[in-house]
Protein backbone atom coordinates (compact mmCIF):
# COMPACT_ATOMS: atom_id res chain seq x y z
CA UNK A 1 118.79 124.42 109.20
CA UNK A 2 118.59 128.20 109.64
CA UNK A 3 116.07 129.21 111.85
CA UNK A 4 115.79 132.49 110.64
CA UNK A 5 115.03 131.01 107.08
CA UNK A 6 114.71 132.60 103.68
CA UNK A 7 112.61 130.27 101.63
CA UNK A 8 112.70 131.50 98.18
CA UNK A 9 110.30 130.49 95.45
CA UNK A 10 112.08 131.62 92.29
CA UNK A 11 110.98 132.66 89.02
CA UNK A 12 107.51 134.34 89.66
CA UNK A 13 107.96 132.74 92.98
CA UNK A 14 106.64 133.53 96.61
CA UNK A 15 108.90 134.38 98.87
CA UNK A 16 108.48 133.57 102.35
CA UNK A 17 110.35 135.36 104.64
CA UNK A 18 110.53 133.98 108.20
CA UNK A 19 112.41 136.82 110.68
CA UNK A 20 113.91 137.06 113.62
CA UNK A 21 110.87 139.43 114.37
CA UNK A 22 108.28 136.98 113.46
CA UNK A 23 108.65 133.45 113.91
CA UNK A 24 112.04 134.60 115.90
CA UNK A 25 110.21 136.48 118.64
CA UNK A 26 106.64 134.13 118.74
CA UNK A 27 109.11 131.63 119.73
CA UNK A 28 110.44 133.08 122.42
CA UNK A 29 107.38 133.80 123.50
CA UNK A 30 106.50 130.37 124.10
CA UNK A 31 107.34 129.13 127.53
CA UNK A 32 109.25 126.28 128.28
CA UNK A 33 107.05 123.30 128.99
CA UNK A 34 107.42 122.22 132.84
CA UNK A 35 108.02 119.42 134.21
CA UNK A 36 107.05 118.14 138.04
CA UNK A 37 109.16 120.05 140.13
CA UNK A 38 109.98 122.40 137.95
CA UNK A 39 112.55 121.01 135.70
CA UNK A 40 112.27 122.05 132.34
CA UNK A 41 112.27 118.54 129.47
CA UNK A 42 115.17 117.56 127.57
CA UNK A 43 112.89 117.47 124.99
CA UNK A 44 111.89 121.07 125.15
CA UNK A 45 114.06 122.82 122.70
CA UNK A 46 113.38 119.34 120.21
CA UNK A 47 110.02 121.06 120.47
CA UNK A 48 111.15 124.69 120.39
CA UNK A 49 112.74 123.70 116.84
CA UNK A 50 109.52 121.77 115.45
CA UNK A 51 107.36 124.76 116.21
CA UNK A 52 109.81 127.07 113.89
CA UNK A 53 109.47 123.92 111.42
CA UNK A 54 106.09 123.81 111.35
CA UNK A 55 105.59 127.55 111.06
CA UNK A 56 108.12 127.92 108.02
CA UNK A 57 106.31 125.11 106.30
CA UNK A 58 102.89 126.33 106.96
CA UNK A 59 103.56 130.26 105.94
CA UNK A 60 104.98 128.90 103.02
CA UNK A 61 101.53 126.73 101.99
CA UNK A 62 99.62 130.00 102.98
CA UNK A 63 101.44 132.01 100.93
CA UNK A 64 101.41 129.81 97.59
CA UNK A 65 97.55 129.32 98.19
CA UNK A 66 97.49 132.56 98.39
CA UNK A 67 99.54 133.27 95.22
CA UNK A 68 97.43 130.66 93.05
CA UNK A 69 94.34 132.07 94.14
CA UNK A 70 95.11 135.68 93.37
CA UNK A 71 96.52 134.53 90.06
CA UNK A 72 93.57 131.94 89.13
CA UNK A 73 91.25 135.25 89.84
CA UNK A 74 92.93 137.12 87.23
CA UNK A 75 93.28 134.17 84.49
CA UNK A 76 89.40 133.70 85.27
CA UNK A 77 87.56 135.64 82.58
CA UNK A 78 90.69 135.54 80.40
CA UNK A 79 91.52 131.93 79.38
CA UNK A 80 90.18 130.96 75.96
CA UNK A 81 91.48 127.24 75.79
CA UNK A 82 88.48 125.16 77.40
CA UNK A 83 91.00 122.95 78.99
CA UNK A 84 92.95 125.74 80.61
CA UNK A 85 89.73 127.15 81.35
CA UNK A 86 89.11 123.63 83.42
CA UNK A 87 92.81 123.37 84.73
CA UNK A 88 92.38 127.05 86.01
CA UNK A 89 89.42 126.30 88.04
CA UNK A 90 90.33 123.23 89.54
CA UNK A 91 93.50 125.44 90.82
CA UNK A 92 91.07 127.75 91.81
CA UNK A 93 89.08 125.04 93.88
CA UNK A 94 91.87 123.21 95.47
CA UNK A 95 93.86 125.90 96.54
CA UNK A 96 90.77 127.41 97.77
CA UNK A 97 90.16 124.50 99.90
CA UNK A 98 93.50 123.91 101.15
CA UNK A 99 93.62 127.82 102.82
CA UNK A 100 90.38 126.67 104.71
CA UNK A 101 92.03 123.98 106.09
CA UNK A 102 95.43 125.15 106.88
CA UNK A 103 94.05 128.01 108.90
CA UNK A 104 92.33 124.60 110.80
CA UNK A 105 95.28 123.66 111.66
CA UNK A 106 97.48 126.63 112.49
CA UNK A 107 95.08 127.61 114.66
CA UNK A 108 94.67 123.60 116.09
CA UNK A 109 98.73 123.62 116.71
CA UNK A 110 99.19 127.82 117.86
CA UNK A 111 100.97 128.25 114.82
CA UNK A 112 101.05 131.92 113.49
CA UNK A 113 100.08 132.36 109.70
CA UNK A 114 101.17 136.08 108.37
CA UNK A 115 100.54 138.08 105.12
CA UNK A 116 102.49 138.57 102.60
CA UNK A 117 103.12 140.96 99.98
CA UNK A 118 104.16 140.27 96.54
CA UNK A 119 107.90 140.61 96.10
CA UNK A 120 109.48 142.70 93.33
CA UNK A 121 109.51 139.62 90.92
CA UNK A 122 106.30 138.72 91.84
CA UNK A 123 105.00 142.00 90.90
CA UNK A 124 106.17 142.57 87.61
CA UNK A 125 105.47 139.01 86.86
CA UNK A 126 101.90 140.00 87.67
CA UNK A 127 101.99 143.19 85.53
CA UNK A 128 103.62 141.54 82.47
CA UNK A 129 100.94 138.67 82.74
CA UNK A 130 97.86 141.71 82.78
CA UNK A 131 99.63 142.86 79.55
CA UNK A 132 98.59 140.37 77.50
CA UNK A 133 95.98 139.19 75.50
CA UNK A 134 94.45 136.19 74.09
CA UNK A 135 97.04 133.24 73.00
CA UNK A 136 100.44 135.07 74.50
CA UNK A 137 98.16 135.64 78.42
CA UNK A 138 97.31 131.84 77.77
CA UNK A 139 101.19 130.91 77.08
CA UNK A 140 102.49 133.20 79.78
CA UNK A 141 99.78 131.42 82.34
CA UNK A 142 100.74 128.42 81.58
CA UNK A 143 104.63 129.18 81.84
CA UNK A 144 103.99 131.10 85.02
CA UNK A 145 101.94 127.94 86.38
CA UNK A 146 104.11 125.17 85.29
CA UNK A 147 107.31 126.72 87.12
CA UNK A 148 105.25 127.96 90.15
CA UNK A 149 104.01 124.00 90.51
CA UNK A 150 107.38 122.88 89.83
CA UNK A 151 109.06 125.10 92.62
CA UNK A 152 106.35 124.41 95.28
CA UNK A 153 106.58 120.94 94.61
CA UNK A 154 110.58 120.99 95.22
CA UNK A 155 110.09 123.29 98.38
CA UNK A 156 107.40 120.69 100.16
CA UNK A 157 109.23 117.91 99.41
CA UNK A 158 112.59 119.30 101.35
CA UNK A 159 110.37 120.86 103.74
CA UNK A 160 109.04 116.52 104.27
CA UNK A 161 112.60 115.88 105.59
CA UNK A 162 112.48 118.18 108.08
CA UNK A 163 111.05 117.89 111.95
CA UNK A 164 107.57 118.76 111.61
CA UNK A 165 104.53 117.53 113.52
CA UNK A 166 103.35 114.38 112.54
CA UNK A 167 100.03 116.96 111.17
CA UNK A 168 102.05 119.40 109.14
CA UNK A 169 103.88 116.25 107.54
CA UNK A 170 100.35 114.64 106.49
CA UNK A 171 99.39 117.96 105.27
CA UNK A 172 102.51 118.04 102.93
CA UNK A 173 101.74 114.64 102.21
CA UNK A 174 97.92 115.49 100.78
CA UNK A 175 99.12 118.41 98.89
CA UNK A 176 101.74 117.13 96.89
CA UNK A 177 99.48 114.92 94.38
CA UNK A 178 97.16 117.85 94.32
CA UNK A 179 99.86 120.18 93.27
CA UNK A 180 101.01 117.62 90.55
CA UNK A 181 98.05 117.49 89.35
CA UNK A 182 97.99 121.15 88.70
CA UNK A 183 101.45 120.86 86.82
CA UNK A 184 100.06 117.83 84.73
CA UNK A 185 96.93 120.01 83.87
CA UNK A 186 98.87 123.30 82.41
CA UNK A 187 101.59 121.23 81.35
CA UNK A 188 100.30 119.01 78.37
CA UNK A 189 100.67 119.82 74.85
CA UNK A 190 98.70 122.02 72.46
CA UNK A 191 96.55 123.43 75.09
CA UNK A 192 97.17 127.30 73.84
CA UNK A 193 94.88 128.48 71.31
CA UNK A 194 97.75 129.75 68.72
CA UNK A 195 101.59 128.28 68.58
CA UNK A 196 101.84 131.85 67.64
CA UNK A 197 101.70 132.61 71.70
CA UNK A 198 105.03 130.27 72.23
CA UNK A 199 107.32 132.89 70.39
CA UNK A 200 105.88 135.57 72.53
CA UNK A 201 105.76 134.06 75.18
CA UNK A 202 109.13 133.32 75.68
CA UNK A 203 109.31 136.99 77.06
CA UNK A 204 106.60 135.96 79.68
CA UNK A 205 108.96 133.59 81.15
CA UNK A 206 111.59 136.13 81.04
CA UNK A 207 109.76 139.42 81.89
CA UNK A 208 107.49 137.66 84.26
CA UNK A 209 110.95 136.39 86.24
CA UNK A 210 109.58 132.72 86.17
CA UNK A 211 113.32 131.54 84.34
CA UNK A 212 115.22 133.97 84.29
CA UNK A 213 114.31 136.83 86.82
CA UNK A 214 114.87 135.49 89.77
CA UNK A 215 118.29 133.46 88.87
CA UNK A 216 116.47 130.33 89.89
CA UNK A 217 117.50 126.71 88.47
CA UNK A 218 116.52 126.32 85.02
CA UNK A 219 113.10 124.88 85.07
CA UNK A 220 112.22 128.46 86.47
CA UNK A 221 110.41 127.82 89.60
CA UNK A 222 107.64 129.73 91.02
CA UNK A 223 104.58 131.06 91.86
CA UNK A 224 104.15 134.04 89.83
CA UNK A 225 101.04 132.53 89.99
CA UNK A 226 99.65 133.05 93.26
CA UNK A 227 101.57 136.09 92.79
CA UNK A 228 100.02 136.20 96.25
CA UNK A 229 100.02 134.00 97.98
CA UNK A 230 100.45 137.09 99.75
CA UNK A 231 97.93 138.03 101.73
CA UNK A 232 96.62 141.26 100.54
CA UNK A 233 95.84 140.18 97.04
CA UNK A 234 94.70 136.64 98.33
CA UNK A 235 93.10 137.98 101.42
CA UNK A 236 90.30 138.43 99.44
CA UNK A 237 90.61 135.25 97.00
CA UNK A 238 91.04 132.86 99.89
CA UNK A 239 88.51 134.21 102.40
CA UNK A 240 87.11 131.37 100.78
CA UNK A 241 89.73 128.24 101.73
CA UNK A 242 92.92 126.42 99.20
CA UNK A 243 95.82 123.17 97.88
């Protein structure tokens, strides 16, 4: 794997970027582990790699909780359907909690957590959602939500094959269900007030880059949602904690 990765959340995705001048340069400021005498381990590069591991998979948690927050925020006072209404605030909760406790344990394993801004996609997936009004904002939220699950959900489960800390993997391993049962909850039928939203919609998924946009697969993929998950607009959602 590519050290310098580009994890891309497509559709109204997050994009996490890891550099050469971020994770690149915090891990080569991290000296070699010693060994009596001097020698430096076989082992130490091993460890060299899980650090970059664990530091792509965690930026990429902070930024989705930081995405779903921002976006949960904005669907707040909006959502008309009493189940999306529930669904939203449950999102809202968990991914509330989950930024608490990943900023546990960066901080417990020296990992480095960075902000993020939204990406271009992000953005107008964020505008185009603000546009609209009653049944076509509750069709576009849901459409934004169901393919921002869906791609997290992909991304953590290739990021569980990877050489990560036995903490990072049992993180991964807690958020998962959680972030299936966000997908279940926006994802069952009839929960938009008026079918009248679906036609309309159809341009959210387009406009708001969750299919189409960002060339991802077809099932769209991203967290428009969170359309922060970078920091700046979830700075201030997740002060609070998140998954």
């Amino acid at each position: 794997m590519k050290h310098s990765l580009i994890r891309r959340r497509t559709g109204t995705a997050a994009i996490l970027l890891v550099t050469c001048v971020g994770v690149g340069a915090w891990a080569q400021q991290q000296p070699p582990q010693q060994q009596p005498g001097g020698a430096t381990p076989q082992g130490g590069s091993a460890q060299i790699l899980r650090n970059l591991h664990d530091t792509e998979a965690i930026n990429f948690i902070q930024h989705v909780n930081q995405e779903e927050i921002q976006a949960a925020m904005l669907a707040g006072g909006r959502l008309q359907t009493p189940a999306l209404q529930t669904a939203n605030q449950t999102i809202l909760t968990d991914h509330q909690n989950s930024f608490a406790q990943l900023q546990t344990l960066a901080s417990s394993l020296n990992v480095p957590t960075y902000n993020f801004q939204l990406a271009t996609h992000e953005l107008a997936a964020a505008d185009f959602l603000a546009r609209q009004q009653g049944p076509l904002f509750e069709q576009a939220y849901v459409d934004i939500e169901k393919s921002d699950h869906q791609t997290a959900i992909k991304t953590l489960q290739q990021f569980q094959s990877e050489d990560l800390s036995p903490q990072v993997q049992q993180l991964i391993t807690a958020i998962l269900p959680v972030m299936q049962k966000h997908l279940t909850a926006v994802g069952g039928p009839n929960l938009v007030t008026s079918t009248s939203a679906a036609s309309g919609a159809s341009g959210a998924s387009g406009a708001s880059g969750a299919s189409g946009a960002s060339g991802a697969s077809g099932s769209s993929a991203a967290s428009g949602s969170s359309g922060s998950t970078g920091n700046t607009g979830a700075a201030s959602g997740p002060s609070g904690g998140g998954t």
